[in-house]
N, C-alpha and C. Protein backbone atom coordinates (compact mmCIF):
# COMPACT_ATOMS: atom_id res chain seq x y z
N UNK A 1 102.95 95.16 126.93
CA UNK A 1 103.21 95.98 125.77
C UNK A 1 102.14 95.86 124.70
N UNK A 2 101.17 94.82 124.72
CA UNK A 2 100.36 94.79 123.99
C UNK A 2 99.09 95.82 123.79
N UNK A 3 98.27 95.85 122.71
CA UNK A 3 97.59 97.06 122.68
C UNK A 3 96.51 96.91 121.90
N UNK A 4 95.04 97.21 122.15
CA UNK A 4 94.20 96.47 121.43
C UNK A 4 94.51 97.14 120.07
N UNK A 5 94.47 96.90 118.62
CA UNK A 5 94.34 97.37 117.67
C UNK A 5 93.28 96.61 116.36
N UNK A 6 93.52 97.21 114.85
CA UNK A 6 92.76 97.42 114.01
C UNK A 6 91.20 97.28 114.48
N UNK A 7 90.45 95.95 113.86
CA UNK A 7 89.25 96.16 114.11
C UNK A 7 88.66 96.36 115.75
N UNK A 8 89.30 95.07 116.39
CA UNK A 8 88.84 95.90 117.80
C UNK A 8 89.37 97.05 118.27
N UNK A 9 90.25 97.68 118.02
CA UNK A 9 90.22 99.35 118.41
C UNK A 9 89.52 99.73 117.58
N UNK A 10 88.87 99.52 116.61
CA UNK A 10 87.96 100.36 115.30
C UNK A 10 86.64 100.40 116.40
N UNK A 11 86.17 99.47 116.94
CA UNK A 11 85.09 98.72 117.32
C UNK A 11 84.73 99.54 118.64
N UNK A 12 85.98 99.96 119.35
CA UNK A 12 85.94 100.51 121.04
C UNK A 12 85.93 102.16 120.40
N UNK A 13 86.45 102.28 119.36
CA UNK A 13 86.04 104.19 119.14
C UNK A 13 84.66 104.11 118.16
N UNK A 14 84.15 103.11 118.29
CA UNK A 14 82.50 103.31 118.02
C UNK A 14 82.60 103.40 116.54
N UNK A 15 83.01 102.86 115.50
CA UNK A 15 83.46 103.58 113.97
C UNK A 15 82.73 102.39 113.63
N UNK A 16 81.45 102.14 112.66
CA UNK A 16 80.55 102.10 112.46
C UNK A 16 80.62 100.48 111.33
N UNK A 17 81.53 100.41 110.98
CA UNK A 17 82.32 99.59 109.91
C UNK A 17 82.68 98.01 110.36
N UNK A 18 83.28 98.29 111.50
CA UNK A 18 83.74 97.08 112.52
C UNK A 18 82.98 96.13 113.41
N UNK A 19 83.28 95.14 113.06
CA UNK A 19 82.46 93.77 114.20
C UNK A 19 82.73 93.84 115.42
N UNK A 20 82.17 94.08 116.26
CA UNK A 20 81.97 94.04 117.54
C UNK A 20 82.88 92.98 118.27
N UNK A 21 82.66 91.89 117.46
CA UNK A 21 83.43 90.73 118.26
C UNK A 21 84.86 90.60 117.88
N UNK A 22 85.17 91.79 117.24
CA UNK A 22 86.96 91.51 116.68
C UNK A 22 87.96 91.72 118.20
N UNK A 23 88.81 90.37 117.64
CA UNK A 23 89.99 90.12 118.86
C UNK A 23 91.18 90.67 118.19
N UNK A 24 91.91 91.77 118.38
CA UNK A 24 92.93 91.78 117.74
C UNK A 24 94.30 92.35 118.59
N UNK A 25 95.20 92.28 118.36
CA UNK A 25 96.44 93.16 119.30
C UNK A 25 97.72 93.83 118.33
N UNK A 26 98.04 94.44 118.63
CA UNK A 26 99.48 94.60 118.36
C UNK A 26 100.88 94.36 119.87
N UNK A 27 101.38 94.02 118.86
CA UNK A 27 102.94 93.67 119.93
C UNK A 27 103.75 94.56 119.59
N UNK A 28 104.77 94.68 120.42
CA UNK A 28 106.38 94.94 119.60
C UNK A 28 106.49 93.21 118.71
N UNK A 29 107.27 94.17 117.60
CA UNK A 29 107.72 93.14 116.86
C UNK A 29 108.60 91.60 117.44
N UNK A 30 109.39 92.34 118.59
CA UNK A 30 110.52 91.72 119.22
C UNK A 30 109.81 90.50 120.51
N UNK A 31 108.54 90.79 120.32
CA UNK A 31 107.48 90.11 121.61
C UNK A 31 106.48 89.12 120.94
N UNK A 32 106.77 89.24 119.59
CA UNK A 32 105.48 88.06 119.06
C UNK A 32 105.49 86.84 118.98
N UNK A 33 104.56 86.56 119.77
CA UNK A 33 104.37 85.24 119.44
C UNK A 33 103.22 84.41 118.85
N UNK A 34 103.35 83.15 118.88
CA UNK A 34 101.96 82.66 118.40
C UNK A 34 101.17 82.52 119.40
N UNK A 35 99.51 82.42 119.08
CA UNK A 35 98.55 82.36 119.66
C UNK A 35 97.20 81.79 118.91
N UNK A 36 96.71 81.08 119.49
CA UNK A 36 95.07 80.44 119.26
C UNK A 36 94.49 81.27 118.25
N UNK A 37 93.43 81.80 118.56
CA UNK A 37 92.47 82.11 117.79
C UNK A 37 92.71 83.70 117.88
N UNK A 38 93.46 84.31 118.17
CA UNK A 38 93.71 85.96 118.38
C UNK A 38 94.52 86.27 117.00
N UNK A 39 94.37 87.53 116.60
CA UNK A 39 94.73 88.30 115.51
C UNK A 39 95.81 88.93 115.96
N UNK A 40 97.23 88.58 115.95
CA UNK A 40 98.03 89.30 116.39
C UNK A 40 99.21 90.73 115.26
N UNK A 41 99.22 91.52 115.47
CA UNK A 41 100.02 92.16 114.38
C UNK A 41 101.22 92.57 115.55
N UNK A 42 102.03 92.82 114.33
CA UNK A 42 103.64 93.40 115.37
C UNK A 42 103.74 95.16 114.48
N UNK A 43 104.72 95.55 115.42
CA UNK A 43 105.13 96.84 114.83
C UNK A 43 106.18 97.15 115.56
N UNK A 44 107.48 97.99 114.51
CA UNK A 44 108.53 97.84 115.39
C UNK A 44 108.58 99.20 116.39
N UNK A 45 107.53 100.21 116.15
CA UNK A 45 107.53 101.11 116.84
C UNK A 45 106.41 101.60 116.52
N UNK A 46 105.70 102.67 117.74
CA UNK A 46 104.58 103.27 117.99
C UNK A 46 104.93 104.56 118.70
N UNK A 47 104.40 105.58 118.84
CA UNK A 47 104.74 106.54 119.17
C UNK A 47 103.69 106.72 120.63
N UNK A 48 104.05 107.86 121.42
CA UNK A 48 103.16 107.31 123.00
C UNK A 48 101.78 107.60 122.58
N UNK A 49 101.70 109.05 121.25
CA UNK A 49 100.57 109.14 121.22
C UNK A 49 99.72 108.50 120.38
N UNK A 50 100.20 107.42 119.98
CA UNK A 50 99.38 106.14 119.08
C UNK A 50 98.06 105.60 120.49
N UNK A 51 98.65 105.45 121.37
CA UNK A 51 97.98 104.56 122.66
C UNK A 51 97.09 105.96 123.43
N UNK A 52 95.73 105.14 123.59
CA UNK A 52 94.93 105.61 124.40
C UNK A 52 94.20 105.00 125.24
N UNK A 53 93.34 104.96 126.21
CA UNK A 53 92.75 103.81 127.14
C UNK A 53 91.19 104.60 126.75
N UNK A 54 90.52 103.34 126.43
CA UNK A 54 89.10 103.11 125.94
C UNK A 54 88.58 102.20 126.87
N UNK A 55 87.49 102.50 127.43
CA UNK A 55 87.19 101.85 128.55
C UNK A 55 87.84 101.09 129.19
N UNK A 56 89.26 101.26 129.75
CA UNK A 56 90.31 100.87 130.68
C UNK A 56 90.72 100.42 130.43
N UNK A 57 90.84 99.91 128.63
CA UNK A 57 91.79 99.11 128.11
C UNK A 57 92.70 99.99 126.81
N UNK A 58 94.23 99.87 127.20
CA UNK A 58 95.02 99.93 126.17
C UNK A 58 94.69 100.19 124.62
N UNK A 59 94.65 101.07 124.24
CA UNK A 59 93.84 100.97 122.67
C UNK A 59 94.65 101.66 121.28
N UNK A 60 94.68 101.61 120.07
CA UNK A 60 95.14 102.32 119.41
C UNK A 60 94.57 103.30 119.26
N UNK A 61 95.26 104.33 119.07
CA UNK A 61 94.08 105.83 118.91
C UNK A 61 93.08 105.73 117.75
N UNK A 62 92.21 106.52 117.68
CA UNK A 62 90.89 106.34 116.60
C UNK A 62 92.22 106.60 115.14
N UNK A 63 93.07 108.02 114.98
CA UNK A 63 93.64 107.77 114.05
C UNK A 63 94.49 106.81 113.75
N UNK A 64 95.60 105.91 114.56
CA UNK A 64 96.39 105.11 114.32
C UNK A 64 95.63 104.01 113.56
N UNK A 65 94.47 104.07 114.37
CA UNK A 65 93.27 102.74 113.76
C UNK A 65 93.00 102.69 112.57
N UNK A 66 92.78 103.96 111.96
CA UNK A 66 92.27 104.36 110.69
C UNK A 66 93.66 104.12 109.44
N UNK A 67 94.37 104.73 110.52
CA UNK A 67 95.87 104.10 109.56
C UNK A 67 95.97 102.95 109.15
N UNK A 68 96.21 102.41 110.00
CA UNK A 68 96.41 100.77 109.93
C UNK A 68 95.25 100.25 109.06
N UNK A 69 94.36 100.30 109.34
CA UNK A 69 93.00 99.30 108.68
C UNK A 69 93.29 99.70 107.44
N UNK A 70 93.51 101.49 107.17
CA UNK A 70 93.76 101.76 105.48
C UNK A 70 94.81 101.09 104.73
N UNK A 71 96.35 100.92 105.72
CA UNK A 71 97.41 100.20 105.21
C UNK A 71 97.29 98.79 105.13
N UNK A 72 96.35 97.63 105.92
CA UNK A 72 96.11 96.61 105.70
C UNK A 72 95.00 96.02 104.36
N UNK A 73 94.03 97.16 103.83
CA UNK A 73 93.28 97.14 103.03
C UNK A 73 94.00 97.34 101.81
N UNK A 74 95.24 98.50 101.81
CA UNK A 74 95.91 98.71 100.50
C UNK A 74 96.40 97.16 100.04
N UNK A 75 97.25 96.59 101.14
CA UNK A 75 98.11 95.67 100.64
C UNK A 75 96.60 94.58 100.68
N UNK A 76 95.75 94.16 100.58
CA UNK A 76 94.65 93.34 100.37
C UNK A 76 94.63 93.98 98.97
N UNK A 77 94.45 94.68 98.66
CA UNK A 77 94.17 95.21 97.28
C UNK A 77 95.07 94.79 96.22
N UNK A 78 96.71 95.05 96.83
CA UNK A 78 97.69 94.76 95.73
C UNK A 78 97.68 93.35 95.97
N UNK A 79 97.10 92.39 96.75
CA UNK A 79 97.40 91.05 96.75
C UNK A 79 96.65 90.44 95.72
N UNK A 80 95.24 90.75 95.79
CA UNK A 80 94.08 90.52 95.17
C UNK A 80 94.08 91.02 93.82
N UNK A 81 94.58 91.90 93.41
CA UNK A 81 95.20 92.47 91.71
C UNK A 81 96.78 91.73 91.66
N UNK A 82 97.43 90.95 91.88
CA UNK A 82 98.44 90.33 91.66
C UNK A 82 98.01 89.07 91.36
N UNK A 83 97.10 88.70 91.87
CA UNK A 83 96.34 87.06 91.51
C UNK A 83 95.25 87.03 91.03
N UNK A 84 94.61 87.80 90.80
CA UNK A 84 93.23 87.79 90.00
C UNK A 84 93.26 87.69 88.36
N UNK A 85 94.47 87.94 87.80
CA UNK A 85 94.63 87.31 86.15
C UNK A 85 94.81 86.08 86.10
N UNK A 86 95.74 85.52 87.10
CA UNK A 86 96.04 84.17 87.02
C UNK A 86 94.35 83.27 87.56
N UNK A 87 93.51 83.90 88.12
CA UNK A 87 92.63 83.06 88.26
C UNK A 87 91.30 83.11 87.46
N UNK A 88 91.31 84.34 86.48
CA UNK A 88 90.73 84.82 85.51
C UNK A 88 90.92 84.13 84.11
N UNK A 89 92.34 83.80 84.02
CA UNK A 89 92.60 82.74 82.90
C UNK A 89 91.72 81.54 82.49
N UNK A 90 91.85 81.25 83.88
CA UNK A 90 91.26 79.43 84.41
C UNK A 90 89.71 79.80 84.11
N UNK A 91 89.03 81.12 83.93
CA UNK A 91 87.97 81.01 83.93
C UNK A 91 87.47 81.10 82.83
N UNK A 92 87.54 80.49 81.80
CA UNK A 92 87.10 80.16 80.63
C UNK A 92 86.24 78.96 80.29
């Protein structure tokens, strides 16, 4: 059920932005587990046409990819403006 996603599916539709060497997957939510050094994300659903095969491997589609990386960047954003006063204080 796994499926390559964010940066390494960014990486296999050639999108110009992404490291080559990114390991990443998505699961079902209900299938995750831990793992070593792999980037794992869950989701509790995907639709069939999220999945495409990129050189014979399982992949998120170029748009799902674009989704995701945009929705993981938003919430980087609101994390990084939620703590950046408190560490702005200290910088006096």
């Amino acid at each position: 059920d796994s499926v390559i996603s964010y940066e390494a599916a960014a990486a296999l539709h050639g999108l110009d932005r992404s490291p080559r060497d990114a390991v990443e997957f998505t699961v079902p939510r209900r299938a995750r587990r831990s793992a070593s050094s792999l980037r794992i994300h869950t989701t509790q659903r995907h639709d069939p046409s999220d999945i495409v095969t990129v050189d014979g491997l399982r992949t998120m589609s170029a748009t799902r990819t674009v989704i995701d990386l945009a929705h993981s960047i938003y919430y980087c954003f609101i994390f990084l403006n939620s703590i950046s006063p408190q560490f702005l204080k200290g910088a006096d």
